[in-house]
C-alpha atoms as a PDB file:
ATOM      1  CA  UNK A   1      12.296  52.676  25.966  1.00  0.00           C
ATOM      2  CA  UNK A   2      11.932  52.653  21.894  1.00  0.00           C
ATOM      3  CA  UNK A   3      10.537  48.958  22.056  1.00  0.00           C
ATOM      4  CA  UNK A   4       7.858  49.971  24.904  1.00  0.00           C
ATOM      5  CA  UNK A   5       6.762  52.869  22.339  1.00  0.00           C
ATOM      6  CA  UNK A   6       6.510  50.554  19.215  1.00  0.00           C
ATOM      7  CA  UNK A   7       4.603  48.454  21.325  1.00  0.00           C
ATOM      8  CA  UNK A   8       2.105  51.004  22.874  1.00  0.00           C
ATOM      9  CA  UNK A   9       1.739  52.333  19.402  1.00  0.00           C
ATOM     10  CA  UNK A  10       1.027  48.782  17.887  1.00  0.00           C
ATOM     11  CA  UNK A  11      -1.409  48.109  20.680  1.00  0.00           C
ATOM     12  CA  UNK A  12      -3.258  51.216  20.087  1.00  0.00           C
ATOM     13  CA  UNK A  13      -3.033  50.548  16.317  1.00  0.00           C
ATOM     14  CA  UNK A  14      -4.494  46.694  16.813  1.00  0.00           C
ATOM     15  CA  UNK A  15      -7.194  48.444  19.390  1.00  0.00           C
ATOM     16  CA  UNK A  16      -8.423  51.024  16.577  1.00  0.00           C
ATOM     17  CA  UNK A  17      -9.125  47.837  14.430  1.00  0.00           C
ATOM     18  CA  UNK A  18     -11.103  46.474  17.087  1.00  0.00           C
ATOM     19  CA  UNK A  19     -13.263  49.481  17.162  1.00  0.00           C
ATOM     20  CA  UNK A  20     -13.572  49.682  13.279  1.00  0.00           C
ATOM     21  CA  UNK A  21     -14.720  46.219  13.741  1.00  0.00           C
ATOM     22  CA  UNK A  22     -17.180  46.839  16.316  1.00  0.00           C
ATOM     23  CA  UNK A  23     -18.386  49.427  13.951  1.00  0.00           C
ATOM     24  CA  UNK A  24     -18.530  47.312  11.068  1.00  0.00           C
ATOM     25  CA  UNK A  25     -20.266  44.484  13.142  1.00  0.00           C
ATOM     26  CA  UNK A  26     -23.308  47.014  13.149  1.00  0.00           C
ATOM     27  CA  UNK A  27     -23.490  46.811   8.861  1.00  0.00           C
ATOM     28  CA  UNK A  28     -25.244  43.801   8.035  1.00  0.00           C
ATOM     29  CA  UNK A  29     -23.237  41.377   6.455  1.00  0.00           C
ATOM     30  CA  UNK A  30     -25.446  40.491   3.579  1.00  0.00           C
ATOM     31  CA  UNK A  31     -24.446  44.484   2.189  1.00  0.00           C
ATOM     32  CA  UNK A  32     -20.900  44.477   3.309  1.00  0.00           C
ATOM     33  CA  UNK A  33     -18.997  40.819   1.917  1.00  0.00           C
ATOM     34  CA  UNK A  34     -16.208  39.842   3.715  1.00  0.00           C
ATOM     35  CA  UNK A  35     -17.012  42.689   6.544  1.00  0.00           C
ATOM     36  CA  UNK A  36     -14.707  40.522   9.033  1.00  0.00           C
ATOM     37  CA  UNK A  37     -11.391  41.405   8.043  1.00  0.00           C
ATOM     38  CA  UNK A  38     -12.434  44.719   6.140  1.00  0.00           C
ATOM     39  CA  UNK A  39     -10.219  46.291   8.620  1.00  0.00           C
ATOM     40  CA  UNK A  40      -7.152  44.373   8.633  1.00  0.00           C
ATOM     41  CA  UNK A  41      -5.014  46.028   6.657  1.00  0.00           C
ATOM     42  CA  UNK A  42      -2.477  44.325   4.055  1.00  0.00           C
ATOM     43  CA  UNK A  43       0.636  42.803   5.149  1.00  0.00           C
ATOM     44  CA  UNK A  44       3.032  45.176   2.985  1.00  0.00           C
ATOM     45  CA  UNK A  45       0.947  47.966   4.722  1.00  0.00           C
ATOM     46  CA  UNK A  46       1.224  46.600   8.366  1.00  0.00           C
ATOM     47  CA  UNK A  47       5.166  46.080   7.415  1.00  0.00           C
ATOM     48  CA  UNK A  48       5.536  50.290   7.265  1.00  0.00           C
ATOM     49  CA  UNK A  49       3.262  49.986  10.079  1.00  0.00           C
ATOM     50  CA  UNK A  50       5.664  48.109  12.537  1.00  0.00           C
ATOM     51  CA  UNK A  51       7.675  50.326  12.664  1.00  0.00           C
ATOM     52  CA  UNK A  52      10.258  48.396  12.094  1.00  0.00           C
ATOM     53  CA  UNK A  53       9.221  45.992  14.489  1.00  0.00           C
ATOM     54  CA  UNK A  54       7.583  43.185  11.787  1.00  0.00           C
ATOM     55  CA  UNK A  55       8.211  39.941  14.690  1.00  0.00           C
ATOM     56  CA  UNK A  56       6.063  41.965  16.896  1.00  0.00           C
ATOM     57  CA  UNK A  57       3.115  43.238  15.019  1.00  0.00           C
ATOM     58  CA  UNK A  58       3.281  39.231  13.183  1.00  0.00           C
ATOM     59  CA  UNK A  59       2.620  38.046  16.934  1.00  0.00           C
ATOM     60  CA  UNK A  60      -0.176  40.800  17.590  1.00  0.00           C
ATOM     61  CA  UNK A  61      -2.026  39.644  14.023  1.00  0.00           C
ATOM     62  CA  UNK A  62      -1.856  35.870  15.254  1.00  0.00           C
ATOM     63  CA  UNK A  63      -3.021  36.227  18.716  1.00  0.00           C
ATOM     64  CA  UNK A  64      -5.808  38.326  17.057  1.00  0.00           C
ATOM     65  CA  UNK A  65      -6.662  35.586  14.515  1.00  0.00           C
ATOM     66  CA  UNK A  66      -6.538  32.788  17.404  1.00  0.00           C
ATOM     67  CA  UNK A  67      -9.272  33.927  18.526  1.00  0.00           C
ATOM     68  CA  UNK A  68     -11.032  35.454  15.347  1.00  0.00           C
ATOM     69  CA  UNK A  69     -11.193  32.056  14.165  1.00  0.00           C
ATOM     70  CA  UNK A  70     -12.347  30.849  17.813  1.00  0.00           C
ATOM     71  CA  UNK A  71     -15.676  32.981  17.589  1.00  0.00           C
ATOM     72  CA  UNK A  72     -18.203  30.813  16.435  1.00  0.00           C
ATOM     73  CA  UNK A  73     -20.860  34.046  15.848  1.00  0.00           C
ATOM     74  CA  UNK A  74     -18.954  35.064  13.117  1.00  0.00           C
ATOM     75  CA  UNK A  75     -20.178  32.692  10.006  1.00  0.00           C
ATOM     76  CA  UNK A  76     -17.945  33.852   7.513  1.00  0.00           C
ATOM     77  CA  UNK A  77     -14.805  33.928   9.382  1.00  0.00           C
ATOM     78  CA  UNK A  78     -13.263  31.164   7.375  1.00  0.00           C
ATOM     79  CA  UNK A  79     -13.619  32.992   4.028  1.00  0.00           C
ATOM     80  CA  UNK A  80     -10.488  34.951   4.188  1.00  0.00           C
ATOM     81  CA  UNK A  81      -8.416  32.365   6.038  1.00  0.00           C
ATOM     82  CA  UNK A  82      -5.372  32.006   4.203  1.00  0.00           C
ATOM     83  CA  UNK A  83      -5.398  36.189   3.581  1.00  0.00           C
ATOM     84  CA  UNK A  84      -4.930  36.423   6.994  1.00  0.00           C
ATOM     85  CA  UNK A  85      -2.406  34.124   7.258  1.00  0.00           C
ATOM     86  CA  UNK A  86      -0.741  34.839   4.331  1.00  0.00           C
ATOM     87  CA  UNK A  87      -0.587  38.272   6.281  1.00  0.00           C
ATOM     88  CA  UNK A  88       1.438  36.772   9.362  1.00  0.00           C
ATOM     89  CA  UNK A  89       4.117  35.409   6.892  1.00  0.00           C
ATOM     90  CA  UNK A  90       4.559  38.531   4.850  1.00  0.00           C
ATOM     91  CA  UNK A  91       5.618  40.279   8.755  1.00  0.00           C
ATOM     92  CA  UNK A  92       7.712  37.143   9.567  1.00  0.00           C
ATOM     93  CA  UNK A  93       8.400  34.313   7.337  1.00  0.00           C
ATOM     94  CA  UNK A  94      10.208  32.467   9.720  1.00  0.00           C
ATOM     95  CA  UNK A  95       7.286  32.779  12.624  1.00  0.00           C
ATOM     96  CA  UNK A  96       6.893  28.588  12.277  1.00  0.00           C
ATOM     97  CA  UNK A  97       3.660  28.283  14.685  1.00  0.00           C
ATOM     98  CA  UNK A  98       1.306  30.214  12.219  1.00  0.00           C
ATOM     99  CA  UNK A  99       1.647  27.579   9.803  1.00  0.00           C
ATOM    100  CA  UNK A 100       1.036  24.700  11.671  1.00  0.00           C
ATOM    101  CA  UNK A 101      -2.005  26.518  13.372  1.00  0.00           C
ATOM    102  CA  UNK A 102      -3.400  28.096  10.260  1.00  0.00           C
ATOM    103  CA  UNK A 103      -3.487  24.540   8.577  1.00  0.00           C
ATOM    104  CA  UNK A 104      -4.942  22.695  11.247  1.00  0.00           C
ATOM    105  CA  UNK A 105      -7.514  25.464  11.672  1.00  0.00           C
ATOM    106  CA  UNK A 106      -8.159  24.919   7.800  1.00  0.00           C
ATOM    107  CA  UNK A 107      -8.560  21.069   8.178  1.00  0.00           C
ATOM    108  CA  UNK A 108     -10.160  20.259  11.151  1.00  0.00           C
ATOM    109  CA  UNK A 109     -12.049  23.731  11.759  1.00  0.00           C
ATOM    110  CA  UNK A 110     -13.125  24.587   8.491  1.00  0.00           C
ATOM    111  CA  UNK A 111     -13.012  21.557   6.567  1.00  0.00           C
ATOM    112  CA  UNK A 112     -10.710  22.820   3.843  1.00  0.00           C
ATOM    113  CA  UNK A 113      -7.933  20.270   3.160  1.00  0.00           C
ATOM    114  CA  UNK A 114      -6.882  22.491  -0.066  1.00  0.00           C
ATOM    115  CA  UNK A 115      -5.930  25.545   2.331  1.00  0.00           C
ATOM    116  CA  UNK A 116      -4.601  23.714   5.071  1.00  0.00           C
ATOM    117  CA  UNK A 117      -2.223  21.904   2.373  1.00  0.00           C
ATOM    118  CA  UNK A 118      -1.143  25.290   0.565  1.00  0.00           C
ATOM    119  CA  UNK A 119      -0.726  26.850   4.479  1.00  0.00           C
ATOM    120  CA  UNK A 120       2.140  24.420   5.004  1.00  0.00           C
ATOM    121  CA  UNK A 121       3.598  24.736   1.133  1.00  0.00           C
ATOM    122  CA  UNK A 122       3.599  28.278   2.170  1.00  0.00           C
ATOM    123  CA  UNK A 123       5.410  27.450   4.879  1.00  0.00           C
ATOM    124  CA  UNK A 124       8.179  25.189   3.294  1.00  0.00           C
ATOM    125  CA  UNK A 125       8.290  27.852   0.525  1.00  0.00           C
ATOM    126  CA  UNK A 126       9.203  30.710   2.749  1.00  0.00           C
ATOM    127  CA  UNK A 127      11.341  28.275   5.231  1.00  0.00           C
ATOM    128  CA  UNK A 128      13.042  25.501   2.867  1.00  0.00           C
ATOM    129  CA  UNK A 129      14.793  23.921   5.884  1.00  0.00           C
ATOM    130  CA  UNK A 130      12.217  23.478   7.972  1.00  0.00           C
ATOM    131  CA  UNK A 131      11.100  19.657   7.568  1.00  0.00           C
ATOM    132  CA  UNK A 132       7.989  20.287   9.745  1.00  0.00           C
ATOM    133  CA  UNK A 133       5.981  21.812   6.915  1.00  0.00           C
ATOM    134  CA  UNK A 134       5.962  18.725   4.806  1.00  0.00           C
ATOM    135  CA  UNK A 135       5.784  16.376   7.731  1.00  0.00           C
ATOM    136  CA  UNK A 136       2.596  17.786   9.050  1.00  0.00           C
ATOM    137  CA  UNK A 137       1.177  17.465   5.304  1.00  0.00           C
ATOM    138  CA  UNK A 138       1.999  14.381   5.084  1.00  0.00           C
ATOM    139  CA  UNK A 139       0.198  13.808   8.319  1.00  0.00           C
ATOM    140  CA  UNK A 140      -2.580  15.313   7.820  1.00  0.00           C
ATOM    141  CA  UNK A 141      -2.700  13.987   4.031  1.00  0.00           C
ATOM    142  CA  UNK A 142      -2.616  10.483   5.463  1.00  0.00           C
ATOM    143  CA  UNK A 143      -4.152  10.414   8.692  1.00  0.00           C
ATOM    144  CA  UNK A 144      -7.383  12.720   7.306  1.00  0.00           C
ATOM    145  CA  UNK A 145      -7.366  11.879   3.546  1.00  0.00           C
ATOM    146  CA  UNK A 146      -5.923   8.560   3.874  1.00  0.00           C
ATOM    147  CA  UNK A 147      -4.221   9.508   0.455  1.00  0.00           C
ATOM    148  CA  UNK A 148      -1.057   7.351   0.950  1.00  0.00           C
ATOM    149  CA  UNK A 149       0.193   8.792  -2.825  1.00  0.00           C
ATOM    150  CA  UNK A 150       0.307  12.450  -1.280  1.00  0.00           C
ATOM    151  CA  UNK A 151       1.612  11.158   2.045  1.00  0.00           C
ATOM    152  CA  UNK A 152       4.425   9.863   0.413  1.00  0.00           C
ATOM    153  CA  UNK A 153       5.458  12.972  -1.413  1.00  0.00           C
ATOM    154  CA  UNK A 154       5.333  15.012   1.531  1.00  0.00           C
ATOM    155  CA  UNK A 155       7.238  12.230   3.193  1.00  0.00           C
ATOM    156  CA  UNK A 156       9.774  12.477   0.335  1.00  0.00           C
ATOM    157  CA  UNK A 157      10.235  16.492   0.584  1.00  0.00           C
ATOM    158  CA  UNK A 158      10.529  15.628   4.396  1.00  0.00           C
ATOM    159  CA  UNK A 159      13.144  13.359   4.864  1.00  0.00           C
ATOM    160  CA  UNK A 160      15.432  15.294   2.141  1.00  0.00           C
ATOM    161  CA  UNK A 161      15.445  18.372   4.378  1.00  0.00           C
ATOM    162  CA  UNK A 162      18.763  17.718   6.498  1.00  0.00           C
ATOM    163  CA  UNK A 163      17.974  17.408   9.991  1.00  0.00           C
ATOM    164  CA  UNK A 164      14.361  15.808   9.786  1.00  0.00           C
ATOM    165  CA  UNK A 165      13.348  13.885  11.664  1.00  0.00           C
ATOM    166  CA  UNK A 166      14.263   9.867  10.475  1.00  0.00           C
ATOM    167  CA  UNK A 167      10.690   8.678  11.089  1.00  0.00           C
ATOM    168  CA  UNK A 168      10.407  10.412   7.697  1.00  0.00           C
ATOM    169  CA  UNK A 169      11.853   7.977   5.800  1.00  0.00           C
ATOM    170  CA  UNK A 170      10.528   5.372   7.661  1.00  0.00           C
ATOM    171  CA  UNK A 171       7.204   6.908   6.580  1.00  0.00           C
ATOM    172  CA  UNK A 172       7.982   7.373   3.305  1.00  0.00           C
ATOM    173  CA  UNK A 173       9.329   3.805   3.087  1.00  0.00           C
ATOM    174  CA  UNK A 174       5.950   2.111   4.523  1.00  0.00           C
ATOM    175  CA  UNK A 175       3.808   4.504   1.832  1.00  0.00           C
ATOM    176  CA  UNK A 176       5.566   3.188  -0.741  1.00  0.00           C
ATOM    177  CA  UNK A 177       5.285  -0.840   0.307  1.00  0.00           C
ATOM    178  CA  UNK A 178       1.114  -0.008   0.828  1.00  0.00           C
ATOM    179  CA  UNK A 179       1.359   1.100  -2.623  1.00  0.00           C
ATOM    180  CA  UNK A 180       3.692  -1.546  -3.889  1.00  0.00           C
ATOM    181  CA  UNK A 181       6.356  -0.017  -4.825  1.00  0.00           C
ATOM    182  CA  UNK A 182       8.782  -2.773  -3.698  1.00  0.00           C
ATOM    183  CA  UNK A 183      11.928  -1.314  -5.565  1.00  0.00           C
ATOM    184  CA  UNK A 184      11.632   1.785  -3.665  1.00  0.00           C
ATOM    185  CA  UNK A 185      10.208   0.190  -0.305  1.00  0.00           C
ATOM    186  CA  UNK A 186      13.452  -2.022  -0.337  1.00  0.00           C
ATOM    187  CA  UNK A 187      15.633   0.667  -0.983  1.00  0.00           C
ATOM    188  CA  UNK A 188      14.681   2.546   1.609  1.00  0.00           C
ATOM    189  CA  UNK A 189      14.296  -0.334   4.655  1.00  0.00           C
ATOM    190  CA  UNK A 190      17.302  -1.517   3.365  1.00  0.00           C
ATOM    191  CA  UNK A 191      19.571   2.084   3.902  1.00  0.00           C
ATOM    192  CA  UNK A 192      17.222   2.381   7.339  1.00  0.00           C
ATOM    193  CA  UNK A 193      18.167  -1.458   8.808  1.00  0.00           C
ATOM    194  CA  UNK A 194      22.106  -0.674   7.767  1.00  0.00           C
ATOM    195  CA  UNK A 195      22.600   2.741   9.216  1.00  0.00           C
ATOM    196  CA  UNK A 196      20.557   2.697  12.331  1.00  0.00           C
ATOM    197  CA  UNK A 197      22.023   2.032  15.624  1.00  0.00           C
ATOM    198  CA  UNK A 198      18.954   1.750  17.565  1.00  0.00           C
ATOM    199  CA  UNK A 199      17.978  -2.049  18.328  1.00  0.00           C
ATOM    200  CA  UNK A 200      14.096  -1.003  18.515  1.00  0.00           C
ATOM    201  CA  UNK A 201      14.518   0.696  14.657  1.00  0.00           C
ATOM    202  CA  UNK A 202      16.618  -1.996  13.216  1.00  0.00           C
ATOM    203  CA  UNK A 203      13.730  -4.744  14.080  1.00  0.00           C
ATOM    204  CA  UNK A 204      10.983  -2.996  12.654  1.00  0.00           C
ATOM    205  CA  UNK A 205      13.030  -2.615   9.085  1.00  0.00           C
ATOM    206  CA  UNK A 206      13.886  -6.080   9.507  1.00  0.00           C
ATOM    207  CA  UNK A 207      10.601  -7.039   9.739  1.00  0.00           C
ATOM    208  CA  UNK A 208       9.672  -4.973   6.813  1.00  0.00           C
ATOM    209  CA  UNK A 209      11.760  -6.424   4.442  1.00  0.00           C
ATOM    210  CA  UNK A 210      10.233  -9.159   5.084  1.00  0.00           C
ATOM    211  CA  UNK A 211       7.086  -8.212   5.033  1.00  0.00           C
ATOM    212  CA  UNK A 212       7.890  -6.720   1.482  1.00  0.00           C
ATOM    213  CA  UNK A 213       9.996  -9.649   0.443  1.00  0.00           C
ATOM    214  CA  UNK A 214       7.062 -12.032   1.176  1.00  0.00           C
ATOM    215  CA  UNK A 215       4.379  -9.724  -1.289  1.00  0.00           C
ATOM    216  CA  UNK A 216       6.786  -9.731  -3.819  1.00  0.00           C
ATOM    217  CA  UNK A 217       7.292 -13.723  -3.545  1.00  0.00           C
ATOM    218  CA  UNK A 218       3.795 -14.078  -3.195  1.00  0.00           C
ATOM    219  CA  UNK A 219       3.052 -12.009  -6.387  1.00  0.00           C
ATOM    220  CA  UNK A 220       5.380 -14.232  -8.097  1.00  0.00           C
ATOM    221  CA  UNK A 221       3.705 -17.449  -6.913  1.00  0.00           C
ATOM    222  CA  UNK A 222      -0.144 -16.135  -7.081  1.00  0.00           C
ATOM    223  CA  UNK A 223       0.980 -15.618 -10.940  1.00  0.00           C
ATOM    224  CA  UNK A 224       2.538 -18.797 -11.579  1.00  0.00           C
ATOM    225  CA  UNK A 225      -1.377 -20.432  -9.787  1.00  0.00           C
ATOM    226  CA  UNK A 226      -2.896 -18.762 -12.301  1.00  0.00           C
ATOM    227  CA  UNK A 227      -0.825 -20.069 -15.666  1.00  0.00           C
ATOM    228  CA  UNK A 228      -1.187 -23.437 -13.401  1.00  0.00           C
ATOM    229  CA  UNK A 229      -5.037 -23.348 -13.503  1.00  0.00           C
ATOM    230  CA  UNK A 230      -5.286 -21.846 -17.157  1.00  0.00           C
ATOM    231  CA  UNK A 231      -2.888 -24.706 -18.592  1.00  0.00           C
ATOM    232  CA  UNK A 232      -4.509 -27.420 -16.030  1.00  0.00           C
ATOM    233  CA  UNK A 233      -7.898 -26.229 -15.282  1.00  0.00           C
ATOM    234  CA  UNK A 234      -7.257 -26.544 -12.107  1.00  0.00           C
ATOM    235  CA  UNK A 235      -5.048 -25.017  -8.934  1.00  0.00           C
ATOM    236  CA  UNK A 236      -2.487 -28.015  -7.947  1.00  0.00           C
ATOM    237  CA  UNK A 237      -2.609 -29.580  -4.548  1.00  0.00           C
ATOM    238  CA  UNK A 238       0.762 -28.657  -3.850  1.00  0.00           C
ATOM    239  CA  UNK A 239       3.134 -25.709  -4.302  1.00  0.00           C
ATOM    240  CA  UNK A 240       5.730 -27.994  -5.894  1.00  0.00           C
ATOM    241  CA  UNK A 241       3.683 -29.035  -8.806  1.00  0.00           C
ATOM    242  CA  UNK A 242       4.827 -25.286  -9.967  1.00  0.00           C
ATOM    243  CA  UNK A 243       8.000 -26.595  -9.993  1.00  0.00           C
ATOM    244  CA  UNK A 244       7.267 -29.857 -11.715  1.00  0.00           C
ATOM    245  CA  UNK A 245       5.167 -27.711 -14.419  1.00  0.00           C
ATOM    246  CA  UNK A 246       8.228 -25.766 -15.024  1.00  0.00           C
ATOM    247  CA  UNK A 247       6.572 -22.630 -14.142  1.00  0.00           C
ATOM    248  CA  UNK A 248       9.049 -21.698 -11.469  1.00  0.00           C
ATOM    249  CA  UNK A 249      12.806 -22.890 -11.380  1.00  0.00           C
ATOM    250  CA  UNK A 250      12.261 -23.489  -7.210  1.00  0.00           C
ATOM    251  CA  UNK A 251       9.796 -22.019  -4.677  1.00  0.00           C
ATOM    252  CA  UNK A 252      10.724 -18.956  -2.986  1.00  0.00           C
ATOM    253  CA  UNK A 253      11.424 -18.803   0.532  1.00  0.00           C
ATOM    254  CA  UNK A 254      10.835 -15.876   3.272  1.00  0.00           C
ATOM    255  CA  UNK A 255      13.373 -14.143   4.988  1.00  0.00           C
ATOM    256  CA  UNK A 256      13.870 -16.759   7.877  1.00  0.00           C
ATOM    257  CA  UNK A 257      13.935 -19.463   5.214  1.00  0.00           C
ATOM    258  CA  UNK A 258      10.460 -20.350   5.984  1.00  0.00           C
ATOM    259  CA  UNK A 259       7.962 -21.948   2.906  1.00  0.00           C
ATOM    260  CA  UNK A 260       4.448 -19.642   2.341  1.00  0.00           C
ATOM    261  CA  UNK A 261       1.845 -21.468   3.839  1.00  0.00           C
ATOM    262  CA  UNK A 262      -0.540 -22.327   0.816  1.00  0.00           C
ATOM    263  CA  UNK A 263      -4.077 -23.454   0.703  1.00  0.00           C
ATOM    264  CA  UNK A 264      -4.895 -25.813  -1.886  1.00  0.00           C
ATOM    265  CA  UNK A 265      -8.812 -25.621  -1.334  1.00  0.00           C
ATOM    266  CA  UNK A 266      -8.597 -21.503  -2.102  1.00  0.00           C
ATOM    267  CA  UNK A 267      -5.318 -20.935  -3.557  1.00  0.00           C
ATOM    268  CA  UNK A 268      -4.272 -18.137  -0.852  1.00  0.00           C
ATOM    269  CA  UNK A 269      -1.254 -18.153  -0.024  1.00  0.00           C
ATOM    270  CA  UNK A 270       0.513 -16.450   3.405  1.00  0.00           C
ATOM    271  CA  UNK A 271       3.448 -16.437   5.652  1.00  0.00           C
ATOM    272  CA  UNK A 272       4.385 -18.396   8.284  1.00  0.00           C
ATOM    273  CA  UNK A 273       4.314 -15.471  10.633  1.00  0.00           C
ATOM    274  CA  UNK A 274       2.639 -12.202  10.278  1.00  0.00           C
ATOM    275  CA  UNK A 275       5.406 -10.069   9.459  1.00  0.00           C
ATOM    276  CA  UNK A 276       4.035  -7.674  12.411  1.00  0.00           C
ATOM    277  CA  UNK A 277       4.420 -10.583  15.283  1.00  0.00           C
ATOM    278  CA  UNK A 278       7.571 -11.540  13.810  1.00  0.00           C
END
């Protein structure tokens, strides 16, 4: 009986907004800034207003701003975005959907990669064990931004949350060989290929380390080509003559054992395989 008054009384309370809104809708905007949420109240205010009952009116604020932020007549309806969500996770911090919805609102609705990014920190912040937060961050950071740098520390905040999901590291591990971080990519394939059990997993590290094995060898060599041309004035026709020159004490090999493929009329050198066919 007491949660079927709390909610009757919420519902009324949510339906007075409505009207104040309706009221307010009448004011011309260009007098009144920020006249679409005048009449949501703060979130310290709505917590006296629950009633004790913070879950529910948390639920009642998001459906509302679902479809706030749906209404395309209202042109400033992104100004206050984070306000409103900030509102929902003052009522119930560990309401998880909000989040996730307020920051993809932010990035793909209104274009704001800043507030969709300090949605989800808001998130993590108020729920450190929830991996999610940074996942979706690093998501959106590298699927939208293609910032692989802030990928990878979202990644990194991810996969240290117990429980996260182990695509994480894998993530976090492929960020760091596009950037070429090879000490760190290694690490990382290295702990995935040893601890995994799953066949499917333990190929694709495989085939990263060799993929990251083969950069680093080819860094070496594409180095030692160009002391070769500076002392010689010219590239040499053969690998070996790296070896002869004394620049190299032998020429690496890839992970199968295979020699890089080198072409003497450009200098580029490759694998044998592409590490993604391997």
């Amino acid at each position: 009986m007491k949660k079927g008054v709390v909610a009757l009384i919420l519902s009324l309370s949510l339906a007075g907004f409505a009207g104040l809104k309706l009221h307010l809708d009448t004011i011309p905007r260009a007098q009144v800034p920020g006249a679409s949420i005048l009449y949501l109240p703060s979130g310290r205010f709505l917590q006296y207003m629950s009633l004790g009952n913070r879950p529910l009116m948390a639920d009642l604020i998001y459906l509302w701003a679902i479809q706030y932020f749906s209404n395309t007549a209202v042109a400033d309806r992104y100004d206050h975005m984070e306000h409103v969500f900030s509102i929902i996770a003052e009522l119930d911090p560990r309401y998880v959907d909000p989040y996730s919805i307020g920051a993809m609102i932010a990035a793909s609705d209104a274009g704001d990669m800043e507030a969709a990014f300090r949605i989800l920190d808001l998130g993590l912040e108020k729920n450190p064990d929830q991996s999610i937060f940074p996942w979706e961050a690093g998501h959106t950071a590298l699927m939208q931004l293609k910032d692989i740098e802030l990928a990878r520390e979202y990644f990194k905040q991810a996969m240290e949350i117990p429980g996260s999901p182990p695509m994480a590291r894998r993530l976090y591990a492929n960020a760091s060989t596009e950037l070429s971080d090879y000490p760190t990519a290694l690490k990382h394939w290295g702990e995935i290929y040893e601890t995994t059990d799953d066949p499917r997993v333990k190929k694709i590290a495989a085939n990263h380390l060799y993929r990251v094995y083969a950069a680093i060898h080819i860094e070496r060599l594409a180095k030692a080509l160009g002391v070769f041309k500076e002392r010689f004035g010219r590239i040499p026709s053969d690998l070996s003559e790296l070896v002869t020159a004394g620049l190299m004490e032998a020429l690496p090999r890839d992970v199968d054992g295979n020699h890089y493929v080198y072409d003497p009329t450009t200098g580029a050198i490759t694998t044998a395989v592409p590490w993604w066919k391997r």
